[in-house]
C-alpha atoms as a PDB file:
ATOM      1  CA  UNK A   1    -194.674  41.774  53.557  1.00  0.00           C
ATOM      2  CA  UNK A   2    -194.078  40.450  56.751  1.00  0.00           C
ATOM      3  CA  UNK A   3    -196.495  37.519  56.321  1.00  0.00           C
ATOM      4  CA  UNK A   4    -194.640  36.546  52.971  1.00  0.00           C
ATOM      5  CA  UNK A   5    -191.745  36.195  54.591  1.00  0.00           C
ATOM      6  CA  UNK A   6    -193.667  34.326  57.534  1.00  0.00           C
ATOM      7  CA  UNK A   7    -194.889  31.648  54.935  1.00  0.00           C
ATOM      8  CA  UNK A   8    -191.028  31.126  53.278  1.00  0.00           C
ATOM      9  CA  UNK A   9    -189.342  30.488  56.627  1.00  0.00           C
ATOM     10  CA  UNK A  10    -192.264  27.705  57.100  1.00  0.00           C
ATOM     11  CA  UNK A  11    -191.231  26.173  54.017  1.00  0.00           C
ATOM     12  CA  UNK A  12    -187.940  26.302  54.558  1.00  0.00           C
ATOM     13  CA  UNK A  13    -188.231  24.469  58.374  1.00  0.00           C
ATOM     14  CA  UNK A  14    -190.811  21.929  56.249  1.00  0.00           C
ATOM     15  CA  UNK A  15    -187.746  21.101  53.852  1.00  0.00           C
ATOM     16  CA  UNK A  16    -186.070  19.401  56.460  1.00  0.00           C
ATOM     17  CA  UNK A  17    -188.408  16.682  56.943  1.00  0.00           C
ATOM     18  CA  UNK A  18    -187.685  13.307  55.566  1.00  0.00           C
ATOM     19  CA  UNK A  19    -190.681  13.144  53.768  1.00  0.00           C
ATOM     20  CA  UNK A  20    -189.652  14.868  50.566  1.00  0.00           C
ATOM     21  CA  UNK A  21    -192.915  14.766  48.723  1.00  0.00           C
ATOM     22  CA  UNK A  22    -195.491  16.239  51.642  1.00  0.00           C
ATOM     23  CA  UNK A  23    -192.637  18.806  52.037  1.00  0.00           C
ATOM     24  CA  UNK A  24    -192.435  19.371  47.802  1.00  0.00           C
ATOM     25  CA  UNK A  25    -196.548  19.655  48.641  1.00  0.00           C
ATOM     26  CA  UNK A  26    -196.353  22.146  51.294  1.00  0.00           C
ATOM     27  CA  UNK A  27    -193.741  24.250  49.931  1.00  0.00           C
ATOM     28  CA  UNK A  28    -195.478  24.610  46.343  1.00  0.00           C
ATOM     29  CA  UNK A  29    -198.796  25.209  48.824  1.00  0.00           C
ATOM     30  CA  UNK A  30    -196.214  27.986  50.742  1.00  0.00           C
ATOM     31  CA  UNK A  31    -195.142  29.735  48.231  1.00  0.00           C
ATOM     32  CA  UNK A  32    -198.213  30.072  46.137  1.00  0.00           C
ATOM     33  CA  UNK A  33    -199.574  31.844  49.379  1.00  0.00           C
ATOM     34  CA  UNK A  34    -196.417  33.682  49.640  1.00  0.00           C
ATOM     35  CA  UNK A  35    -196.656  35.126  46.042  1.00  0.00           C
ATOM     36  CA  UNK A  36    -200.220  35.898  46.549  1.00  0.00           C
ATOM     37  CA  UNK A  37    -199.145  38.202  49.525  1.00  0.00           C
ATOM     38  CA  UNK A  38    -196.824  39.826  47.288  1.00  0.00           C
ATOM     39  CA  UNK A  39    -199.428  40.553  45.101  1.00  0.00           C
ATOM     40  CA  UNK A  40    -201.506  42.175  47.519  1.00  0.00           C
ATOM     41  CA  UNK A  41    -198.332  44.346  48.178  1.00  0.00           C
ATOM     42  CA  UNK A  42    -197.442  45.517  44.806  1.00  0.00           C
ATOM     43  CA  UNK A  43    -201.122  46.026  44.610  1.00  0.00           C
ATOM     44  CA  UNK A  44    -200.566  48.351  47.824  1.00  0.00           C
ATOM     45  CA  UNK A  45    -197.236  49.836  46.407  1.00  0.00           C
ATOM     46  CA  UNK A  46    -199.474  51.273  43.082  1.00  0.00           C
ATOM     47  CA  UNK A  47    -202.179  52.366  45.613  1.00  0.00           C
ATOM     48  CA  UNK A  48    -199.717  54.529  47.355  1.00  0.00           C
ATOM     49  CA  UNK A  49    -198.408  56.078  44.017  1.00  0.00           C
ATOM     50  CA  UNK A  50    -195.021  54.786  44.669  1.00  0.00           C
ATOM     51  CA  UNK A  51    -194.862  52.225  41.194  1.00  0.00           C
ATOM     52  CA  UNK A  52    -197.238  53.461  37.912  1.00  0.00           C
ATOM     53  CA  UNK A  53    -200.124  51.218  36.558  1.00  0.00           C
ATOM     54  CA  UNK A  54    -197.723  49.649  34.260  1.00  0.00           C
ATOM     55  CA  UNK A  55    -194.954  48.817  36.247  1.00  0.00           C
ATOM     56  CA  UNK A  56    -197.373  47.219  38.341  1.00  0.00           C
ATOM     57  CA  UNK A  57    -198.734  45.315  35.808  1.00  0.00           C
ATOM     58  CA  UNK A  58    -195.071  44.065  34.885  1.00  0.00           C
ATOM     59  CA  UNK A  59    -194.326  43.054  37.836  1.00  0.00           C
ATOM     60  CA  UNK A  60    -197.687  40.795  38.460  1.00  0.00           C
ATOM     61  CA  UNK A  61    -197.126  39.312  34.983  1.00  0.00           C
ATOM     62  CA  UNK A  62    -193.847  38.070  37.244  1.00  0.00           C
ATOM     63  CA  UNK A  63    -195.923  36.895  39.955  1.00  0.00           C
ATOM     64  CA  UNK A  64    -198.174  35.264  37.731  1.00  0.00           C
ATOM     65  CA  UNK A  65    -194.705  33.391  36.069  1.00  0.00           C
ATOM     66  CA  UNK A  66    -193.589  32.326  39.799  1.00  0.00           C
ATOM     67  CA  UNK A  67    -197.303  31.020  40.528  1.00  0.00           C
ATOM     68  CA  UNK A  68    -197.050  29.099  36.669  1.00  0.00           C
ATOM     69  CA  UNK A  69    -193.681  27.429  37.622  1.00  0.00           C
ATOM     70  CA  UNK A  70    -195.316  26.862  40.934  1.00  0.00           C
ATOM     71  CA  UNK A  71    -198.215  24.779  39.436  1.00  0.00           C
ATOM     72  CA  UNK A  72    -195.664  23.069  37.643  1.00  0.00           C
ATOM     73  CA  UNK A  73    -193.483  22.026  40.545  1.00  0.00           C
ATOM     74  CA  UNK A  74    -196.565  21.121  42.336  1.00  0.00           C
ATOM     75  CA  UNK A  75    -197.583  18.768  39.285  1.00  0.00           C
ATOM     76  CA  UNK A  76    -193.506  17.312  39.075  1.00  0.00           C
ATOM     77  CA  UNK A  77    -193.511  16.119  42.514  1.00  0.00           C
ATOM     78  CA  UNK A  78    -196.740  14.630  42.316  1.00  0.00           C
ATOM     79  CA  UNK A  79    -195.231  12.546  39.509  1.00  0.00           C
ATOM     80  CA  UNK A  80    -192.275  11.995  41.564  1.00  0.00           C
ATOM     81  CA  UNK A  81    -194.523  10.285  44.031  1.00  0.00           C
ATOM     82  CA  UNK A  82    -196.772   8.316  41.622  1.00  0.00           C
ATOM     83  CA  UNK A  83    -193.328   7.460  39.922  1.00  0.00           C
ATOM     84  CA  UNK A  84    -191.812   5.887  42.976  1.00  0.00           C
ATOM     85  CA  UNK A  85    -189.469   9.153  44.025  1.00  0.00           C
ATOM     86  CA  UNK A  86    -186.302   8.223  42.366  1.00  0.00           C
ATOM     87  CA  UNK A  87    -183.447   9.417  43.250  1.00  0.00           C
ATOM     88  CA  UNK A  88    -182.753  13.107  42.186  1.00  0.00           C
ATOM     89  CA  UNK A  89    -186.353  13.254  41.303  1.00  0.00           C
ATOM     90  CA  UNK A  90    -187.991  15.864  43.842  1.00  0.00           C
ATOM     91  CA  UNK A  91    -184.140  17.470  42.850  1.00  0.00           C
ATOM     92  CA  UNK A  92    -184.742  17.885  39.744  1.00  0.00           C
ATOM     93  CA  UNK A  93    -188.260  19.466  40.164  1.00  0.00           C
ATOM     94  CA  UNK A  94    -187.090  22.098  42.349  1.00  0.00           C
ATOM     95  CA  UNK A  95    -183.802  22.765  39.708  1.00  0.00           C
ATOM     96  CA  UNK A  96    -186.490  22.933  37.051  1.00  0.00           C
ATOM     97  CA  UNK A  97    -188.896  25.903  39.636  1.00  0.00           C
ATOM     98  CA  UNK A  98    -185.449  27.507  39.965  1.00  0.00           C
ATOM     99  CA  UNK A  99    -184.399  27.841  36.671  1.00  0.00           C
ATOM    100  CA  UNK A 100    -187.685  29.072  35.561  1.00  0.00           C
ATOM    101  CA  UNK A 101    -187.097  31.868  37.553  1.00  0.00           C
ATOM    102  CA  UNK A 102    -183.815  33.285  36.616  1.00  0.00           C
ATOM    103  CA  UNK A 103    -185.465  33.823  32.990  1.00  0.00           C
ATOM    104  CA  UNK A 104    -184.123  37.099  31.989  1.00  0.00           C
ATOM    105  CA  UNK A 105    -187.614  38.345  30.047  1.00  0.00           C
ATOM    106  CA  UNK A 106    -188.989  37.548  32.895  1.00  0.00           C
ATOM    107  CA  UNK A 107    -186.655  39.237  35.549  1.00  0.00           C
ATOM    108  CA  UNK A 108    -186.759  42.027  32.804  1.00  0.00           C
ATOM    109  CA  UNK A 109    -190.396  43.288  34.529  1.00  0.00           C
ATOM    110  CA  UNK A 110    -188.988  42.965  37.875  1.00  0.00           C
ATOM    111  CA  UNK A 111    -187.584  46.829  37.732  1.00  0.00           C
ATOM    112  CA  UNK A 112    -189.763  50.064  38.764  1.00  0.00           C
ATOM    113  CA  UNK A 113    -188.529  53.801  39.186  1.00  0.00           C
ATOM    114  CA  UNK A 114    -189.285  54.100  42.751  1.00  0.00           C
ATOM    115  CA  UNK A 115    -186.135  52.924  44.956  1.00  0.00           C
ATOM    116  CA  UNK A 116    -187.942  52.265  48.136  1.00  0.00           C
ATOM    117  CA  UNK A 117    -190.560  50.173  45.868  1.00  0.00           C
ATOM    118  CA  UNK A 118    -187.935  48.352  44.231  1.00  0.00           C
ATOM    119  CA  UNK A 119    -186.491  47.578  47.811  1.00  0.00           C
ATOM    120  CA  UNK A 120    -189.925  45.662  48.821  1.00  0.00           C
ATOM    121  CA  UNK A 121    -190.261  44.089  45.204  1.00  0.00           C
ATOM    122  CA  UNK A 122    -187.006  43.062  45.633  1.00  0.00           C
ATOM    123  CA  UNK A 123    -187.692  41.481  49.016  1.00  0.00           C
ATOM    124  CA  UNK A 124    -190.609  39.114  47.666  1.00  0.00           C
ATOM    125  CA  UNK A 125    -188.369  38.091  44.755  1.00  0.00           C
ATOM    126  CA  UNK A 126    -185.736  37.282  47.148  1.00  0.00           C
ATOM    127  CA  UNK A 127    -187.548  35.807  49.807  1.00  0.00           C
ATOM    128  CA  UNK A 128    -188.888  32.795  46.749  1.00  0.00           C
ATOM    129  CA  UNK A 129    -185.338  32.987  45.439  1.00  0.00           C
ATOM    130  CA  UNK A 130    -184.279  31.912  49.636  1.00  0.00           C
ATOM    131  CA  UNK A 131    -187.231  29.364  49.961  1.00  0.00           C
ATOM    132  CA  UNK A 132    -186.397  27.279  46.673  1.00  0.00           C
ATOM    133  CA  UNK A 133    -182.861  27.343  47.606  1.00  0.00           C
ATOM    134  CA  UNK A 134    -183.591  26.087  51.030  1.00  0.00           C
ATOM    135  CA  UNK A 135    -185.619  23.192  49.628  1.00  0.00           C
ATOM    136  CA  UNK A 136    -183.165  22.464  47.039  1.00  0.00           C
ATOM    137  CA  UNK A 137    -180.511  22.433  50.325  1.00  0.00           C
ATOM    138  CA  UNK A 138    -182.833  20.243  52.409  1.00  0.00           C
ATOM    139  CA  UNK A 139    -183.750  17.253  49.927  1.00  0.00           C
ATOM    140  CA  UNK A 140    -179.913  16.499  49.357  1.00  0.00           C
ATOM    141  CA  UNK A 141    -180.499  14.862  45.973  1.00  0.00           C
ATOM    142  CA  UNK A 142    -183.174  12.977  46.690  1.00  0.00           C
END
């Protein structure tokens, strides 16, 4: 847990630079590592009996989503770049990453019975939710 949160305050000090693209690169890079930690903890939070097979499987159909709309930022600031990075474009491709995550099905598979499971779920959802924001804050419409 503590290395997923590591990996989003990276990407969040990499928003800042002026180079939009490399940090559109290393954030998509950031928080594909950062879901695959959270993986490895839901993983650990079935292990430990505190979420059942399926909720665990619910909520890494979620992960799966966030690594999907991931790709798909990855492959919108890419064409950004090749475009000629108008302005509002690496905007727009982090609007798109955040929308895609507020999907309701989606945040639907989110919920387990265990509170003190829910509380670290919660955390990794959160901890994207911060990142993306932070990006979004850092590229100013550009």
């Amino acid at each position: 847990m503590k290395r997923l949160i590591t990996v989003l305050c990276l990407t969040v000090a990499l928003a800042g630079c002026k180079d939009n693209y490399g940090a559109c690169e290393k954030a998509a890079l950031d928080i594909g590592n950062g879901v695959t930690a959270g993986m490895k903890t839901v993983d650990g939070l079935r292990v430990s009996g505190l979420i059942s097979v399926q909720e665990e499987t619910n909520v890494l159909g979620y992960l799966k989503f966030i690594n999907d709309a991931d790709a798909a930022f990855g492959a919108c600031a890419q064409q950004a770049h090749t475009a000629g990075s108008a302005a509002g474009s690496y905007t727009a491709c982090v609007q798109t990453f955040q929308t895609a995550l507020t999907s309701p099905s989606e945040l639907a598979l989110i919920h387990v019975s265990n509170p003190q499971a829910q509380q670290n779920i919660q955390l990794i959802m959160n901890s994207v939710n911060t990142g993306i924001t932070a990006i979004l804050a850092a590229m100013g419409g550009k």
